[in-house]
C-alpha atoms as a PDB file:
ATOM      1  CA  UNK A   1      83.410  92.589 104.062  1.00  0.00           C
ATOM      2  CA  UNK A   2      86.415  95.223 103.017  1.00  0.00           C
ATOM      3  CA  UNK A   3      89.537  93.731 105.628  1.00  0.00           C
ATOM      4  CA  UNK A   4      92.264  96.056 105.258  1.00  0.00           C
ATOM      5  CA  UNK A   5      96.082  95.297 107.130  1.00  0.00           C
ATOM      6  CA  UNK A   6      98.840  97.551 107.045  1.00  0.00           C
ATOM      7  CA  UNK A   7     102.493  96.357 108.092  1.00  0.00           C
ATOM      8  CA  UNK A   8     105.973  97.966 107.703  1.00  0.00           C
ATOM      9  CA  UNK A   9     106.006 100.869 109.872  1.00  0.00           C
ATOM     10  CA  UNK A  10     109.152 100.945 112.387  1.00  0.00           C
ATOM     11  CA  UNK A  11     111.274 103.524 113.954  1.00  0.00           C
ATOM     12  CA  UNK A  12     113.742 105.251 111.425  1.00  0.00           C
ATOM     13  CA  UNK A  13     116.169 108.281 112.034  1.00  0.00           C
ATOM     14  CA  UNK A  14     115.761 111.278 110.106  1.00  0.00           C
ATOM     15  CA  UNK A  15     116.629 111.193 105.962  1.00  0.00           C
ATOM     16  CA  UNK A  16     115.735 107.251 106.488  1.00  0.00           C
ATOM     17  CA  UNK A  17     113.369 104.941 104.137  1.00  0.00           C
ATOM     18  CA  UNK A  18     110.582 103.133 105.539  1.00  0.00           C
ATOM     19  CA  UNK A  19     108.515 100.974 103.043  1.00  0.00           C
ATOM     20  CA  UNK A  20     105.155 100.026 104.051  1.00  0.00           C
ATOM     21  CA  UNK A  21     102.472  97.307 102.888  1.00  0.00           C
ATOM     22  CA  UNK A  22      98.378  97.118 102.215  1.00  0.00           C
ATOM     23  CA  UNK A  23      97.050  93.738 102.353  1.00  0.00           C
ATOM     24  CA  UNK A  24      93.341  94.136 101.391  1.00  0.00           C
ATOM     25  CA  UNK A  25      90.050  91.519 100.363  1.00  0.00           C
ATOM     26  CA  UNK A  26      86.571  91.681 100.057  1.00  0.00           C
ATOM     27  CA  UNK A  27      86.957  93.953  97.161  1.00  0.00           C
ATOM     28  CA  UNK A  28      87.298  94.252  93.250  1.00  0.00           C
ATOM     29  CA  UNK A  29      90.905  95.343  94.045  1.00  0.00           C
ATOM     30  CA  UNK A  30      92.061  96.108  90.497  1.00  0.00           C
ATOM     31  CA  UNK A  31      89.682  98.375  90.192  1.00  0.00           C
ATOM     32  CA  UNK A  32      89.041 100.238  93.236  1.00  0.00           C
ATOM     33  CA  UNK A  33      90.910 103.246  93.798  1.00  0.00           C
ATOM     34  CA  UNK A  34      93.506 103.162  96.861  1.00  0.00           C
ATOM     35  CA  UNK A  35      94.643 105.550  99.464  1.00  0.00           C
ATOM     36  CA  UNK A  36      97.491 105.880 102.126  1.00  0.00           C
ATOM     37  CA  UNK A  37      96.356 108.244 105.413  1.00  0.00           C
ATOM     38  CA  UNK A  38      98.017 109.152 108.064  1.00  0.00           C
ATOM     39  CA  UNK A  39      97.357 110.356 111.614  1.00  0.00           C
ATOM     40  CA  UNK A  40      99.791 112.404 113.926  1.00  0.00           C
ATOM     41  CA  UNK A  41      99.007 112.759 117.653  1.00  0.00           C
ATOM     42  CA  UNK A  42      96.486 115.733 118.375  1.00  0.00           C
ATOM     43  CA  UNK A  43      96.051 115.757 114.563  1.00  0.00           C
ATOM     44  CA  UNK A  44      93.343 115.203 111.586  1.00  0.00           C
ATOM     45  CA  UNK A  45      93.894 112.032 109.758  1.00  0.00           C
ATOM     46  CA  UNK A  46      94.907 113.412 106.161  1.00  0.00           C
ATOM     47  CA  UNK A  47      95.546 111.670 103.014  1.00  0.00           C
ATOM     48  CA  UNK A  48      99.055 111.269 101.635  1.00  0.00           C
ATOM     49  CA  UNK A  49      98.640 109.525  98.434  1.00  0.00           C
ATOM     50  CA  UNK A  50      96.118 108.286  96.143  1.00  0.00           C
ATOM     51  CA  UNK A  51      96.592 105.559  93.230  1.00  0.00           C
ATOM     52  CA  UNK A  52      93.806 104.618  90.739  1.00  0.00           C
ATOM     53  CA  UNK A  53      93.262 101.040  89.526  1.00  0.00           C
ATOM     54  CA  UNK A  54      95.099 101.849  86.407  1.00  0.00           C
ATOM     55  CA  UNK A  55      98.541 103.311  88.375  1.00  0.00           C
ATOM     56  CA  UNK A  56      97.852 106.876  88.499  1.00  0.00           C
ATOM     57  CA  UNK A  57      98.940 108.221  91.826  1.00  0.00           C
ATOM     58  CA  UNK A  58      98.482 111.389  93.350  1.00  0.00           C
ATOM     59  CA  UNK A  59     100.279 112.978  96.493  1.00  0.00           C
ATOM     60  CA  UNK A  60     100.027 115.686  99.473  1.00  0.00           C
ATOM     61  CA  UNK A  61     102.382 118.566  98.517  1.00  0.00           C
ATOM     62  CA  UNK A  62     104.157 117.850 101.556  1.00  0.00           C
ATOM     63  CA  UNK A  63     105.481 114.258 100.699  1.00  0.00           C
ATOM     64  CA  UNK A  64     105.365 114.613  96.615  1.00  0.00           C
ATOM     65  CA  UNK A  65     109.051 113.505  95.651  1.00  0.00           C
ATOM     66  CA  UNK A  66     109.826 111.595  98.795  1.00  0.00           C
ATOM     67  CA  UNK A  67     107.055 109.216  98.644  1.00  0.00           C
ATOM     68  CA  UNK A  68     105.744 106.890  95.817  1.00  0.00           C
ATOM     69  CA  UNK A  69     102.762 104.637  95.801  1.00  0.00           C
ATOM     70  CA  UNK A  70     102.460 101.531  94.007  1.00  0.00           C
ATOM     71  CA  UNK A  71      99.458  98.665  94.065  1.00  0.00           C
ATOM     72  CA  UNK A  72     100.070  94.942  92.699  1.00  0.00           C
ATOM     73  CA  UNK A  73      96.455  94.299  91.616  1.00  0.00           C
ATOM     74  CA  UNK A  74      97.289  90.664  91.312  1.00  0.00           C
ATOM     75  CA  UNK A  75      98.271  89.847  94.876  1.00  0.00           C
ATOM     76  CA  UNK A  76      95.454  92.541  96.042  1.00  0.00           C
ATOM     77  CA  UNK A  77      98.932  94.760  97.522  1.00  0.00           C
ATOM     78  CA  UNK A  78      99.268  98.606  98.149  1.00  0.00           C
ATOM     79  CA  UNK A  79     102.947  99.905  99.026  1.00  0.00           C
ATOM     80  CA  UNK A  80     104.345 103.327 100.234  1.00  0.00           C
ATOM     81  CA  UNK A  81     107.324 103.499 100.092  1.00  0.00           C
ATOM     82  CA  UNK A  82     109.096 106.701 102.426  1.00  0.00           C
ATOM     83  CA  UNK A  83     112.208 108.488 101.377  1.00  0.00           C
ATOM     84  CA  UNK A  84     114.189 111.497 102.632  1.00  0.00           C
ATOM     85  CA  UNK A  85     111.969 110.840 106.001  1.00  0.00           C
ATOM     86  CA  UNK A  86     111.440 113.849 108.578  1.00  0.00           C
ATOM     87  CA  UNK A  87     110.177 113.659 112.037  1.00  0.00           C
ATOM     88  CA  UNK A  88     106.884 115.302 111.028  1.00  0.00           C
ATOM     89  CA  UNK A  89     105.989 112.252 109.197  1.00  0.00           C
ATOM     90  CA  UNK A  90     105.630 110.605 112.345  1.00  0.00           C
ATOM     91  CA  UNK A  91     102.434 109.395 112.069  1.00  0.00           C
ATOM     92  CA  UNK A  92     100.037 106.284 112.425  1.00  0.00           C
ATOM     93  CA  UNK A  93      99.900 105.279 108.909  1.00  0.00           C
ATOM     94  CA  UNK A  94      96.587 103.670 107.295  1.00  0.00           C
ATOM     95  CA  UNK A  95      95.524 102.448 103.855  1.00  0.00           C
ATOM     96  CA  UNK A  96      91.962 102.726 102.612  1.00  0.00           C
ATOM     97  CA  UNK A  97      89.843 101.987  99.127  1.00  0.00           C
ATOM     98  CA  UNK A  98      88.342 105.400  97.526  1.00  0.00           C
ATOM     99  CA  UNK A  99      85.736 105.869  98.919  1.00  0.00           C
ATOM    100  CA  UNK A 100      86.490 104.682 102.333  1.00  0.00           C
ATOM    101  CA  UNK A 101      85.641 101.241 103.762  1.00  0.00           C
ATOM    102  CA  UNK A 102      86.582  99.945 107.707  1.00  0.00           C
ATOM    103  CA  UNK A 103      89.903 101.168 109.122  1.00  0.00           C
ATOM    104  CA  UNK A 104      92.279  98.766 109.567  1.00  0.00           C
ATOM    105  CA  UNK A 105      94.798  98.892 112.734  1.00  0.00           C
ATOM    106  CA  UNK A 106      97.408 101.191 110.996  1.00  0.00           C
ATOM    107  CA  UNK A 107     100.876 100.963 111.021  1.00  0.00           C
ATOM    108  CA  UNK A 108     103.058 103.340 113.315  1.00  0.00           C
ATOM    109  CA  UNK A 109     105.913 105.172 111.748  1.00  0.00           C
ATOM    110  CA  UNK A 110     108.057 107.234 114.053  1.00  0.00           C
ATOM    111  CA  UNK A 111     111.179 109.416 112.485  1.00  0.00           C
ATOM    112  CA  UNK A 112     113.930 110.256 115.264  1.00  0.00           C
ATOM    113  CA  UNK A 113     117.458 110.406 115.834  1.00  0.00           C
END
């Protein structure tokens, strides 16, 4: 069974860094493609960034430059780590393999001065 936990979200002020963390098992991590989402209130959960197995990442226009995913296939670890943050990234934050397993709980990152 695919468990997925997300931790690191937090409130930041705007221009901020937030770094956040994937624990996941009950997968061939290293070679499952991984996925941050996010969800803002009265919103469609969209995808922010994508990284292959190999390290090959991907991004929504919107974040591309400010945010960079990373995976550490030997402790089965996906990071996002949030730059130059704005208050319309405030969002409930999720990871998730490619293609999707479970949810996990999220993580809630709020931007605001």
């Amino acid at each position: 069974q695919v468990r997925l936990e997300e931790s690191g979200g937090g409130l930041v002020q705007p221009g901020g860094s937030l770094r956040l963390s994937c624990a996941a098992s009950g997968i061939r991590f290293s070679v499952r493609p991984m996925a941050w989402y996010r969800q803002a209130p009265g919103k469609q959960r969209e995808s922010v960034a994508v990284i292959m197995g190999g390290g090959n990442a991907n991004y929504l226009d919107s974040v591309r430059g400010r945010f960079t995913i990373s995976r550490d296939n030997a402790k089965n670890m996906v990071y996002l780590q949030m730059n130059s943050l704005k208050p319309e990234d405030t969002a409930v934050y999720y990871c998730n393999t490619v293609p999707l397993s479970d949810w996990g709980q999220g993580t809630q990152v709020t931007v605001s001065s």
